[in-house]
Each structure stands twice: as structure tokens, then as C-alpha cells.
N, C-alpha and C. Protein backbone atom coordinates (compact mmCIF):
# COMPACT_ATOMS: atom_id res chain seq x y z
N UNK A 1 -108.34 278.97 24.29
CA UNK A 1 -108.34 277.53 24.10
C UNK A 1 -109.58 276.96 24.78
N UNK A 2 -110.46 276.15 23.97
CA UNK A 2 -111.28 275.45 24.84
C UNK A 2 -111.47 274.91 25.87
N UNK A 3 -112.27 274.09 26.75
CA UNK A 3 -112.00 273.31 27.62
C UNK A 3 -111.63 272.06 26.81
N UNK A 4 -111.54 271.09 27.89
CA UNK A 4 -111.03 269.53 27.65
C UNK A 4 -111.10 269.07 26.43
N UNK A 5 -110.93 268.80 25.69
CA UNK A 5 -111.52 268.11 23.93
C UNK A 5 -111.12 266.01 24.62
N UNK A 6 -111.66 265.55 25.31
CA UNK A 6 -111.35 264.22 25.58
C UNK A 6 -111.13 263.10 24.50
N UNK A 7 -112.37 263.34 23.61
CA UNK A 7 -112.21 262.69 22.36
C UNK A 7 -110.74 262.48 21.81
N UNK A 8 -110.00 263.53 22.04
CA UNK A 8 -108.66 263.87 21.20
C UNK A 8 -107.60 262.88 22.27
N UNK A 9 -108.26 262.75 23.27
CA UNK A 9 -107.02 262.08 24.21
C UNK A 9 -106.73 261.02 23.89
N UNK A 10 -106.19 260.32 23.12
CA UNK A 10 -106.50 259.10 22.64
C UNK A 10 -105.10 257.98 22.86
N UNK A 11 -104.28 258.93 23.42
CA UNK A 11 -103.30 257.85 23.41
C UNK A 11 -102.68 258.00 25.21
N UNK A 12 -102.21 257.05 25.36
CA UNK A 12 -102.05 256.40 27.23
C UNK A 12 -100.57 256.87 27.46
N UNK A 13 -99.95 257.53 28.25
CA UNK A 13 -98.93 258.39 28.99
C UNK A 13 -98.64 257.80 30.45
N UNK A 14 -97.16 257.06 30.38
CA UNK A 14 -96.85 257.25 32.04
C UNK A 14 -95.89 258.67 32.47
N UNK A 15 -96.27 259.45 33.21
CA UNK A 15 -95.91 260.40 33.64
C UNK A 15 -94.83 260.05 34.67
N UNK A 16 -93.62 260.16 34.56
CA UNK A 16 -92.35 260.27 35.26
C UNK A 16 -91.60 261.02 35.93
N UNK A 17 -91.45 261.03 37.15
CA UNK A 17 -90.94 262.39 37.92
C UNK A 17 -89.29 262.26 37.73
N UNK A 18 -89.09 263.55 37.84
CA UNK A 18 -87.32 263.22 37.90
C UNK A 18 -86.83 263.18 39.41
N UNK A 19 -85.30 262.41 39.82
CA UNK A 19 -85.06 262.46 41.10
C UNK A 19 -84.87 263.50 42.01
N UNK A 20 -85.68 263.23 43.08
CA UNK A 20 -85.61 264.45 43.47
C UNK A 20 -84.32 265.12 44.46
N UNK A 21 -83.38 264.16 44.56
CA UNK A 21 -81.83 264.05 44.55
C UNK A 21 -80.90 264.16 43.77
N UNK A 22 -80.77 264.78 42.22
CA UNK A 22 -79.87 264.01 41.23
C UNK A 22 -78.48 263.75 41.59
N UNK A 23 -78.14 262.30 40.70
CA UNK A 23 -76.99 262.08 41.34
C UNK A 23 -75.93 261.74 40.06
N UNK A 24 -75.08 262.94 39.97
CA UNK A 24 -74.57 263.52 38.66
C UNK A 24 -73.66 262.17 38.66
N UNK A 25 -73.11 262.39 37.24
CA UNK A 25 -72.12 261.27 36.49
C UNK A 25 -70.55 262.30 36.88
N UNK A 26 -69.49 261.85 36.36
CA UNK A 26 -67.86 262.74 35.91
C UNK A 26 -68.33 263.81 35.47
N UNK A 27 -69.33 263.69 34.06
CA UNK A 27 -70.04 265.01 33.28
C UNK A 27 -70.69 265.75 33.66
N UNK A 28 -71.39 265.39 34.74
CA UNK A 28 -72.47 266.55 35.04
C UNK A 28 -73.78 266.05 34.87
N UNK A 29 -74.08 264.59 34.15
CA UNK A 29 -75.45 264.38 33.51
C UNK A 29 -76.06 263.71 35.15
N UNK A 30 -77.02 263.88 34.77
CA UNK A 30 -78.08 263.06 36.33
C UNK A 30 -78.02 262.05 35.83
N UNK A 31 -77.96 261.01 36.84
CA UNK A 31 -78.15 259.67 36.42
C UNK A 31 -79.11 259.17 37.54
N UNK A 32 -79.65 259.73 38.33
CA UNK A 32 -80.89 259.37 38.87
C UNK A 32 -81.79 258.51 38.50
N UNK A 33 -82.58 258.28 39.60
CA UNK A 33 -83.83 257.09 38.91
C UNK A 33 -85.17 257.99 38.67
N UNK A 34 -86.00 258.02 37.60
CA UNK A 34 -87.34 258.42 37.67
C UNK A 34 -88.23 257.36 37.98
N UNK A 35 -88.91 257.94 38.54
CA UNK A 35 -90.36 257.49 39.13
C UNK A 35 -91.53 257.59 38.47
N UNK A 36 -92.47 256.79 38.05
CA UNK A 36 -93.91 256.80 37.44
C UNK A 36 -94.71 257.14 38.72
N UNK A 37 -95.54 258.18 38.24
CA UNK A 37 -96.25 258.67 39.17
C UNK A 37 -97.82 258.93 38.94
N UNK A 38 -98.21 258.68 37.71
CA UNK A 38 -98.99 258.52 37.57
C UNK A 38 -99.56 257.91 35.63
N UNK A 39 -100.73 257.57 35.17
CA UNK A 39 -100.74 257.04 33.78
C UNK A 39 -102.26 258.52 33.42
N UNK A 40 -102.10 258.75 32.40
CA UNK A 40 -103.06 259.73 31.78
C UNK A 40 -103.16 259.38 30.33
N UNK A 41 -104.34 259.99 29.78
CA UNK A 41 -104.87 260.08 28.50
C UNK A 41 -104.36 261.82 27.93
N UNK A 42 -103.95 261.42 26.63
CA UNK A 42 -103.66 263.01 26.23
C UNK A 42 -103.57 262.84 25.02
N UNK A 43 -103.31 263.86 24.46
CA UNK A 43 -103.44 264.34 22.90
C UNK A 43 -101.74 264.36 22.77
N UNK A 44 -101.09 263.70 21.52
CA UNK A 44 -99.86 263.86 21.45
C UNK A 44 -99.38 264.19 19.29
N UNK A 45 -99.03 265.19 19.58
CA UNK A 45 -99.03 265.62 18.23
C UNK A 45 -97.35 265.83 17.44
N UNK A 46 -96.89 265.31 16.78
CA UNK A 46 -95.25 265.87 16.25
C UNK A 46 -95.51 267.14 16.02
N UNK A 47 -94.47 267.70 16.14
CA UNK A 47 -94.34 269.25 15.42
C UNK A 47 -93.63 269.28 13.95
N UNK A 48 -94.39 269.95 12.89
CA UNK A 48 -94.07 270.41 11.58
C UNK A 48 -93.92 271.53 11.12
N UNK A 49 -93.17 271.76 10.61
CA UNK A 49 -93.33 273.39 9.43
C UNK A 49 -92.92 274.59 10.33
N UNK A 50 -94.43 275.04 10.22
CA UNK A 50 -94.85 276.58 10.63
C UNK A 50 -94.51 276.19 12.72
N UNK A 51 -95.01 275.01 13.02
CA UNK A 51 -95.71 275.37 14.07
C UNK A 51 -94.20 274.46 15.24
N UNK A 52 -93.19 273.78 14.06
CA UNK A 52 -92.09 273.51 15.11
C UNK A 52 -91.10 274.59 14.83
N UNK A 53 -90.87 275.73 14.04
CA UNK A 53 -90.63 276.99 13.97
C UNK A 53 -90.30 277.74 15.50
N UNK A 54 -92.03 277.68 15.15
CA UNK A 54 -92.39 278.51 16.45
C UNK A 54 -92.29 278.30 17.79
N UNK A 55 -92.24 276.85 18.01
CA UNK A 55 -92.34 276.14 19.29
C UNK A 55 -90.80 276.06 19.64
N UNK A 56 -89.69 276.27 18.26
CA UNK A 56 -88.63 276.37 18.84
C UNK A 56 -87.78 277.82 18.80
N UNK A 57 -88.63 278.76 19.03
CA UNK A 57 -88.49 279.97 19.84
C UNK A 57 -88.41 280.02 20.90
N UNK A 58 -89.39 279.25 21.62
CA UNK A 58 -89.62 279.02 23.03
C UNK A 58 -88.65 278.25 23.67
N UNK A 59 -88.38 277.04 22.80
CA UNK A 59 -87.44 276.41 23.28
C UNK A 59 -86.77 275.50 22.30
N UNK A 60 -85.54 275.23 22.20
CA UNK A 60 -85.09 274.39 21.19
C UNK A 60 -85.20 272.91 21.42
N UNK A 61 -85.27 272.64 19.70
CA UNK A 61 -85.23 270.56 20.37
C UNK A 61 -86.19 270.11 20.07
N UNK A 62 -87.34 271.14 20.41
CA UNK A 62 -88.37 270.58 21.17
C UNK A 62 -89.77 269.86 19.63
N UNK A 63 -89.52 268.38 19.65
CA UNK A 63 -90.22 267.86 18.45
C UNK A 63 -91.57 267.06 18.83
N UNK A 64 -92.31 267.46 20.03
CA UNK A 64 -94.10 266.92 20.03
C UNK A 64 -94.58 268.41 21.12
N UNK A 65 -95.74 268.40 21.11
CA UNK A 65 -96.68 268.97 21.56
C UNK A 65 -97.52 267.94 22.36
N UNK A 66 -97.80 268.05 23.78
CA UNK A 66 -98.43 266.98 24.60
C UNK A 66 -99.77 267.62 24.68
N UNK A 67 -100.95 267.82 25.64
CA UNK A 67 -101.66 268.11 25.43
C UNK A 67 -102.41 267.07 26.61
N UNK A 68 -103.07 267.79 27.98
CA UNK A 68 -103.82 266.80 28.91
C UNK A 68 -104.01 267.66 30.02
N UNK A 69 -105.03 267.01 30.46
CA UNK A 69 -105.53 267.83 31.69
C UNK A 69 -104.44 267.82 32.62
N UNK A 70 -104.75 269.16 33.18
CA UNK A 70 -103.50 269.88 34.81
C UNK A 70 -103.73 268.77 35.55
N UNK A 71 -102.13 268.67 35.58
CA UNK A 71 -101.64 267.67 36.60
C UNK A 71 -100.45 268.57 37.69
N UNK A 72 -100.96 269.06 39.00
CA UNK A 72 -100.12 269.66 39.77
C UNK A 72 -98.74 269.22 39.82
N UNK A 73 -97.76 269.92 39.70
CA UNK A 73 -96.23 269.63 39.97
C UNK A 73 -95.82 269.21 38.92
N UNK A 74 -96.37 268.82 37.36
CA UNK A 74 -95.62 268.70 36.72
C UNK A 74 -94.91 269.68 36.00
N UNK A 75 -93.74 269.43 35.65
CA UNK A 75 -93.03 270.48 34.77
C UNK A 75 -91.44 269.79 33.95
N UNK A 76 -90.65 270.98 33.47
CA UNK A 76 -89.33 271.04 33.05
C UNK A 76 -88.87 269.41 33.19
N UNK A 77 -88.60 268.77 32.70
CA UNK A 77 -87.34 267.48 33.22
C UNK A 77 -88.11 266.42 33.58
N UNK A 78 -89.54 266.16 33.73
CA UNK A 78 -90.21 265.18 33.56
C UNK A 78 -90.38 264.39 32.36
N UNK A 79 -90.31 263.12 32.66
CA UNK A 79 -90.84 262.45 31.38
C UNK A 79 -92.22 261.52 31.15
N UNK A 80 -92.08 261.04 29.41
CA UNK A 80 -93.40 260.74 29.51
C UNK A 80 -93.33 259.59 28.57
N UNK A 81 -93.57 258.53 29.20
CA UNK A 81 -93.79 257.37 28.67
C UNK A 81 -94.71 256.96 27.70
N UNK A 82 -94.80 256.69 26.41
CA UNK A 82 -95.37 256.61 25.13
C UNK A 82 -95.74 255.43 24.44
N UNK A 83 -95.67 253.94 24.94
CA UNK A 83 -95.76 252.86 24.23
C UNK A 83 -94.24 252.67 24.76
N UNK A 84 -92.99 252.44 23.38
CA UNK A 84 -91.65 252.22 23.49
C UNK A 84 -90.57 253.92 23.90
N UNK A 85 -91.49 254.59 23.61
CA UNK A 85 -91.00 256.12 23.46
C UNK A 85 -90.89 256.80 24.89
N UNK A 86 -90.29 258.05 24.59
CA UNK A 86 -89.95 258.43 26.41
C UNK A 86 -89.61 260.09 25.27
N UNK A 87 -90.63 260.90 25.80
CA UNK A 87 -90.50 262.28 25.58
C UNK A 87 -90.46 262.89 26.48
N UNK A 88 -89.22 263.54 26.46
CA UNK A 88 -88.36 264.95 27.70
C UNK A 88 -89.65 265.95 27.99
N UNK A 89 -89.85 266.33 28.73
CA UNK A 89 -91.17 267.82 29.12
C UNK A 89 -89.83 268.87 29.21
N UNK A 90 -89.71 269.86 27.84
CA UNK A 90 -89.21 271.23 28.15
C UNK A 90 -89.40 272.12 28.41
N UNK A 91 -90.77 272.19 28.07
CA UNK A 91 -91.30 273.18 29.01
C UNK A 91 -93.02 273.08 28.95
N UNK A 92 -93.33 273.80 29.71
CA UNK A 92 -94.89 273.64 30.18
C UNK A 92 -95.75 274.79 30.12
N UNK A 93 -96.77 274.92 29.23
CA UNK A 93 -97.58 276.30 28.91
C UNK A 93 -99.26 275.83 29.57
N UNK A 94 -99.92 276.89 30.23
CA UNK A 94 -101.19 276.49 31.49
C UNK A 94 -102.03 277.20 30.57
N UNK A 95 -102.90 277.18 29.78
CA UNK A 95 -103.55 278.22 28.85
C UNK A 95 -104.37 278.40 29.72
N UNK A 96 -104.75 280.13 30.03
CA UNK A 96 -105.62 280.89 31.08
C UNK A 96 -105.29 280.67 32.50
N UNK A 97 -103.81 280.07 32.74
CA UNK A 97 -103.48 279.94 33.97
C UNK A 97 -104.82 279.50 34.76
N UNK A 98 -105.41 279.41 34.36
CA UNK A 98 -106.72 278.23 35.26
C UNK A 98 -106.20 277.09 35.67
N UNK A 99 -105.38 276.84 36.66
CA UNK A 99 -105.03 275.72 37.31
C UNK A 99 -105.89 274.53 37.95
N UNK A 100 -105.73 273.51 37.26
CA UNK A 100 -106.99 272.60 37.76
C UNK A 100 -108.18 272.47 36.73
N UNK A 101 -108.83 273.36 36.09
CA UNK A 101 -109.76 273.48 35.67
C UNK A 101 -109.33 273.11 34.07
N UNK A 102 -108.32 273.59 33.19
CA UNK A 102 -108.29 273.25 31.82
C UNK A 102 -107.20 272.31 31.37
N UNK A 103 -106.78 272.30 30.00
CA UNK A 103 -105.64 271.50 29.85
C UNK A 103 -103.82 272.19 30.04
N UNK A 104 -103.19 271.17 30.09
CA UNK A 104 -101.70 272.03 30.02
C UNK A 104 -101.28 271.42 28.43
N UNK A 105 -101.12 272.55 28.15
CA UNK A 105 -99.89 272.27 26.81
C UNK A 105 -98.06 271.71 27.42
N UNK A 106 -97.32 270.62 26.79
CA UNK A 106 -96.57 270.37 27.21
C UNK A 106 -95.35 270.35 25.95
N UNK A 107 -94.29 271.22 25.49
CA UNK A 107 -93.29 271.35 24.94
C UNK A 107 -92.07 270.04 25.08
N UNK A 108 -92.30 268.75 23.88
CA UNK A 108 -91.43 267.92 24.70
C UNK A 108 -90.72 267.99 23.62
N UNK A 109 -89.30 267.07 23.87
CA UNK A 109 -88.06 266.46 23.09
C UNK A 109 -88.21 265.15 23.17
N UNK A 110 -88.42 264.23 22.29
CA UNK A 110 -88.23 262.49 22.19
C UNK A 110 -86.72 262.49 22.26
N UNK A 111 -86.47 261.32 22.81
CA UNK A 111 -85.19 261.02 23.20
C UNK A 111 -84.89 259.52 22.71
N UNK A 112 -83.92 259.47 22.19
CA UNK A 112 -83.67 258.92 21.14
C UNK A 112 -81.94 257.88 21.78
């Protein structure tokens, strides 16, 4: 994978931490508060066809592809603020494990 493609970043992301307490419901669900922790530029793509197939091998659900420079500590259960939209992070791929230096691919679920 290349380095950075910035051009492509084109759309504005608040990055949301999950609590770092959760504080479950009767069910089991967290009902915690997230936190904005920071705003970024990234590439945000739906998944189609061939390539949400594949992406849900890895993980199910999972309907965008994020795309933005390494941001330490993010991962799993974070969210990401979109305009009106809020996409789940299911999981998180570091291409060349070069930490710091390239982009992270991010496996999300829109939540609906």
C-alpha cells in the first residue's frame, strides 16, 4: 500500500473513544458515554460486491472501509462521527505494521 494519498481524504471524522468504565444495561449492552478525542481527514468508502464479501470474512456487518493516517490507541469499539452518521470501528488493519509512519485501514459497521 502506498504512503498517505491526502488528496483522497476528503471527508472530516470525529474520532470517539469508548468508556473506559462500561457501565452495562439488565442486557449486557454498555451504555457508557463516548468521548471525542480527536477530528481527522480520511478516505471513507461503502463496501460492494467482491470487496464486502471479503471484508466480511474478517468480520461480519462490517459495511465501510475508513482509511487515515495512524492514530495511536485507536481500535475495536471506537466510533466515528460522519456528518449525521456514527460508524462502529470492527476492526483495525496497520498495512506494513509501520506504526506512525502510514495509513490504518479501518473495518466499520454504520449504525443505524
Amino acid at each position: 500500500m502506498p504512503r498517505s494519498t491526502i488528496g483522497k481524504k476528503r471527508h472530516r471524522l470525529t474520532l470517539r473513544q469508548p468508556p473506559s468504565v462500561p457501565a452495562p444495561d439488565a442486557s449486557g449492552e454498555d451504555l457508557g458515554a463516548y468521548t471525542s478525542v480527536a477530528t481527522r481527514w480520511a478516505e471513507v468508502e461503502p463496501l460492494a460486491g467482491r470487496e464486502l464479501w471479503a471484508a466480511q470474512q474478517v468480520q461480519a456487518d462490517v459495511t465501510h472501509t475508513v482509511t487515515l493516517r495512524y492514530y495511536a490507541g485507536l481500535g475495536p469499539k471506537w466510533e466515528l462521527l460522519w456528518g449525521t452518521r456514527t460508524l462502529r470501528v470492527e476492526s483495525v488493519l496497520n498495512p506494513g505494521e509501520r506504526h506512525g509512519t502510514t495509513d490504518m485501514v479501518l473495518l466499520c459497521k454504520e449504525q443505524v
